[in-house]
Protein backbone atom coordinates (compact mmCIF):
# COMPACT_ATOMS: atom_id res chain seq x y z
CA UNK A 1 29.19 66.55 10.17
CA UNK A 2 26.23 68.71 11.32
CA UNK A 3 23.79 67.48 13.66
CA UNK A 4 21.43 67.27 10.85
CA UNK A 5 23.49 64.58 9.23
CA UNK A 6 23.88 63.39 12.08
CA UNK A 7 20.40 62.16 13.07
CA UNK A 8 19.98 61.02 9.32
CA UNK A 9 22.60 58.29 9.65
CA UNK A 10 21.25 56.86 13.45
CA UNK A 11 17.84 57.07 11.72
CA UNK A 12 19.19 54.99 8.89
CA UNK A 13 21.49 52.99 10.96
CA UNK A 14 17.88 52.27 13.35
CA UNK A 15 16.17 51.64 10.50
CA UNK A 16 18.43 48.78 9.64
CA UNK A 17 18.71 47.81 12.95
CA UNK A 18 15.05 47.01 13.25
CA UNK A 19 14.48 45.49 9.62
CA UNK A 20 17.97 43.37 10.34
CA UNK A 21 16.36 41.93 13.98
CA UNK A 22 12.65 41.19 11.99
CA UNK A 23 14.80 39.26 9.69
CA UNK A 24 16.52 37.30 12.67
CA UNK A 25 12.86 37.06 14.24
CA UNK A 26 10.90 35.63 11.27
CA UNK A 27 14.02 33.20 10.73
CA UNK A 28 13.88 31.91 13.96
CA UNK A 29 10.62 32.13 14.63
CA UNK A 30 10.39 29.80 10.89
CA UNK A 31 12.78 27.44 12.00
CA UNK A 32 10.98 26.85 15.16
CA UNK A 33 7.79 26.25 13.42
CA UNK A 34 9.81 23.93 11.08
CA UNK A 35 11.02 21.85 14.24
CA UNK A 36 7.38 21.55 15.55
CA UNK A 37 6.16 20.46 12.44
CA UNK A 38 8.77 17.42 12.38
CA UNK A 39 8.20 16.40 15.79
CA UNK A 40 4.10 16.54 15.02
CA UNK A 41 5.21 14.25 11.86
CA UNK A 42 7.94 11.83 13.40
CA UNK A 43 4.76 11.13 16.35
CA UNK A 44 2.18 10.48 13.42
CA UNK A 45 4.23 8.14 11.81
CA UNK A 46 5.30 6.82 15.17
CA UNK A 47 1.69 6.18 15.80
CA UNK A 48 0.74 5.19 12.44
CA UNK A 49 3.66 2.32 12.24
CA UNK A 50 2.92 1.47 15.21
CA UNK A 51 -0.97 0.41 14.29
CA UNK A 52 0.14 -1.63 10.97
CA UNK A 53 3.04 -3.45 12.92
CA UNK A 54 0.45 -4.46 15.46
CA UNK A 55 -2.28 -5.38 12.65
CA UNK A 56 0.70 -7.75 10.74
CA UNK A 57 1.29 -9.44 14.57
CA UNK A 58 -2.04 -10.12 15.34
CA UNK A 59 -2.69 -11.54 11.74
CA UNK A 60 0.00 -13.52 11.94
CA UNK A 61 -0.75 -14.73 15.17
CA UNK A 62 -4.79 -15.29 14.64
CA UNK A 63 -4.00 -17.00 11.35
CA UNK A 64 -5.03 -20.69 10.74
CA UNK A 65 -2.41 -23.92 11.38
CA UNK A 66 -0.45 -23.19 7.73
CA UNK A 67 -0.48 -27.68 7.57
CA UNK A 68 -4.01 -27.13 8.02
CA UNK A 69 -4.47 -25.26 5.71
CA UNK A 70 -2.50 -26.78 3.18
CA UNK A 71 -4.51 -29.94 3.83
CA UNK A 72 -8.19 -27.77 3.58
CA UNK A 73 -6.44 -27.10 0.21
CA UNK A 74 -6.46 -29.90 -1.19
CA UNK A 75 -9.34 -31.39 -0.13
CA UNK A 76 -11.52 -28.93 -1.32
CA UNK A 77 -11.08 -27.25 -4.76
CA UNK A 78 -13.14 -24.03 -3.87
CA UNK A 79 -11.34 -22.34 -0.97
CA UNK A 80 -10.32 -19.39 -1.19
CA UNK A 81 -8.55 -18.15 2.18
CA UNK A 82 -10.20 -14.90 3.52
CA UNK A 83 -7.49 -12.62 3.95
CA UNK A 84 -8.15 -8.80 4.89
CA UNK A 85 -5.39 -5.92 4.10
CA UNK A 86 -6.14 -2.84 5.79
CA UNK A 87 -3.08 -1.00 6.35
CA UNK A 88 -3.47 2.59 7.10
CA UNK A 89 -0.29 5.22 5.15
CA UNK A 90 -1.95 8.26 4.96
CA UNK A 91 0.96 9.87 7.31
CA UNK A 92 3.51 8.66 5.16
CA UNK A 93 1.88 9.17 2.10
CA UNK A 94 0.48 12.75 2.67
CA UNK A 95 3.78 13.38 4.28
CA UNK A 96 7.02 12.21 2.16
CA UNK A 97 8.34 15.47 1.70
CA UNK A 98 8.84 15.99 5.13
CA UNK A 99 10.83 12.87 5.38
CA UNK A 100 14.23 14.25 5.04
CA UNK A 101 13.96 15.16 8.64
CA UNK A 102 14.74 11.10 9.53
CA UNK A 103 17.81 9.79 8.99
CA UNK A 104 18.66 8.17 6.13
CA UNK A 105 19.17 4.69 7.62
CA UNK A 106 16.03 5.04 8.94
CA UNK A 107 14.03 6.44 5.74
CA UNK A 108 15.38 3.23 4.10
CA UNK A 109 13.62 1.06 6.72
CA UNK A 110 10.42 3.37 6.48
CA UNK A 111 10.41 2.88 2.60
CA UNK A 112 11.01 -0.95 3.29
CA UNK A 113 8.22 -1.26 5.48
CA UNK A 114 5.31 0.63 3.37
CA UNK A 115 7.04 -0.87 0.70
CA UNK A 116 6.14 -4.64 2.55
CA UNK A 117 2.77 -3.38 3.23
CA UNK A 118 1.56 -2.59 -0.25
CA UNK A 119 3.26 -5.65 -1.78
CA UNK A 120 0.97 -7.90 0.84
CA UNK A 121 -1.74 -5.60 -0.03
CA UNK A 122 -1.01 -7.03 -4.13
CA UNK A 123 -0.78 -10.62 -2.19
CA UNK A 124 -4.27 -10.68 -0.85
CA UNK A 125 -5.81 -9.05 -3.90
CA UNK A 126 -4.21 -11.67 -6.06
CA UNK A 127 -6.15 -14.61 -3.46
CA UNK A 128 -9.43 -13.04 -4.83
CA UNK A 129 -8.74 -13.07 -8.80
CA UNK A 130 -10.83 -15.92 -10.77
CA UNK A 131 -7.44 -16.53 -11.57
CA UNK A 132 -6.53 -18.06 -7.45
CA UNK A 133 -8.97 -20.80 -8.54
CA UNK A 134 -6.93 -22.30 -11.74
CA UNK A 135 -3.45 -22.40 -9.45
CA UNK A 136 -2.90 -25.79 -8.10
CA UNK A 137 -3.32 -26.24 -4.64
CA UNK A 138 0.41 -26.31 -3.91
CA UNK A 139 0.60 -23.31 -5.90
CA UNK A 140 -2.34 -21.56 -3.53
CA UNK A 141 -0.70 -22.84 -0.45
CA UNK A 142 3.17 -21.08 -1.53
CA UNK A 143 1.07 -17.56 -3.01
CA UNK A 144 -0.58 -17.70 1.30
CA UNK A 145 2.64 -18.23 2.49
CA UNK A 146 4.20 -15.89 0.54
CA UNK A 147 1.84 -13.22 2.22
CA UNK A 148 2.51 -14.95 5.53
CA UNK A 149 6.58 -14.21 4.68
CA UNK A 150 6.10 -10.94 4.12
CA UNK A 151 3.65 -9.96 7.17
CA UNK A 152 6.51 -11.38 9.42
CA UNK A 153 9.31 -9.16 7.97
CA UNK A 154 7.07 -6.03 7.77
CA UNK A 155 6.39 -6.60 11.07
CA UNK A 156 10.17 -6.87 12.18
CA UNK A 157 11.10 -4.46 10.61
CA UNK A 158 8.23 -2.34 12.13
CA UNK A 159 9.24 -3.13 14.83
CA UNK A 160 12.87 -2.16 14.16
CA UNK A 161 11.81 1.18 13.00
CA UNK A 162 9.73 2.12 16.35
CA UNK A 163 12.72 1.04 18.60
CA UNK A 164 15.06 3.40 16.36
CA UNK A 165 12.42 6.07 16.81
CA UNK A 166 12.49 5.64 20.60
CA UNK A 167 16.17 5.71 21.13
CA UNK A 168 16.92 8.71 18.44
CA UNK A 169 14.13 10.51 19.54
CA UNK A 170 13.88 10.01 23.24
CA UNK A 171 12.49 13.57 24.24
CA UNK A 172 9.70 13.08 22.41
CA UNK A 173 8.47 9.74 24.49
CA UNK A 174 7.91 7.85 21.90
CA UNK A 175 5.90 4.82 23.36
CA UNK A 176 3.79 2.55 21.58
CA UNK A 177 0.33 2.06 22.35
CA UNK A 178 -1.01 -1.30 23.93
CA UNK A 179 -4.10 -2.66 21.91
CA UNK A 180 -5.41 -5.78 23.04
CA UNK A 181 -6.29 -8.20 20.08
CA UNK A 182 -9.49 -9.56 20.25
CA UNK A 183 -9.87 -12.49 17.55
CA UNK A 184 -13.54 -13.73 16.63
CA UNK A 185 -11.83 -16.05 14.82
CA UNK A 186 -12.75 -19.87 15.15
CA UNK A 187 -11.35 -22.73 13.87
């Protein structure tokens, strides 16, 4: 082979050298940013969970006396419990295509809990319909406890999901956040 040919094939064998290690860079480099990403995520939902099973507690625990309120029931015809839903699920909302980076075990529980969230969310619309009114009052008192049901196993299982988060993802520090709860509420 002259030296002609020679230097053609390193310069070819170079060439593919270089465009085989830019290959290896941009997929690494790729999969890194793909790892970031889920670890930004798997915090955000962390957090976000983390508000709503704090909200449910502090509902539940700021709510009236339920035989109380079964009695204010039926003595007066025109109560209508004021019940608030303001869950936040923009993470998970905005973000479900980047839940295949949880377990599946723990996606179920995720599902379960937004799922909890929005059906209370039905719950406490359903206290304001005209409709609330017509219901007798035994029938108003199950429909609140109903929501009351539900807020209690949203927030276990909340609080199910954040411990999993800690323990699978422990180098993240997953901690949740301390909130006090201030209730205005009077009875």
């Amino acid at each position: 082979m002259s030296q002609f040919e020679q230097g053609v094939v390193l310069g070819a064998s170079i060439l593919s050298l270089v465009w085989l290690a830019t290959r290896i860079l941009d997929y690494w480099l790729k999969a890194r940013s793909r790892r970031a990403a889920n670890k930004n995520f798997i915090r955000l939902l962390f957090a976000e969970i983390d508000f709503n099973a704090k909200d449910l507690l502090f509902f539940i625990e700021s709510s009236r006396n339920l035989d109380a309120l079964k009695q204010a029931l039926l003595n007066d015809d025109n109560l209508v419990p004021h019940i608030t839903d303001a869950h936040h699920d923009i993470i998970f909302k905005q973000n479900i295509d980047k839940l295949p980076a949880i377990t599946d075990d723990l996606i179920a529980k995720i599902v379960l809990f937004y799922g909890l969230l929005d059906k209370i969310s039905g719950q406490v619309a359903g206290l304001n319909m005209p409709s609330f009114k017509t219901v007798s009052p035994d029938g108003q008192f199950k429909a609140i406890q109903h929501i009351f049901v539900n807020a209690r196993e949203a927030e276990d299982v909340g609080k199910q999901i954040l411990k999993e988060f800690s323990q699978r993802y422990k180098s993240l520090q997953l901690h949740r956040q301390f909130r006090s709860h201030r209730s205005s509420v009077r009875y």
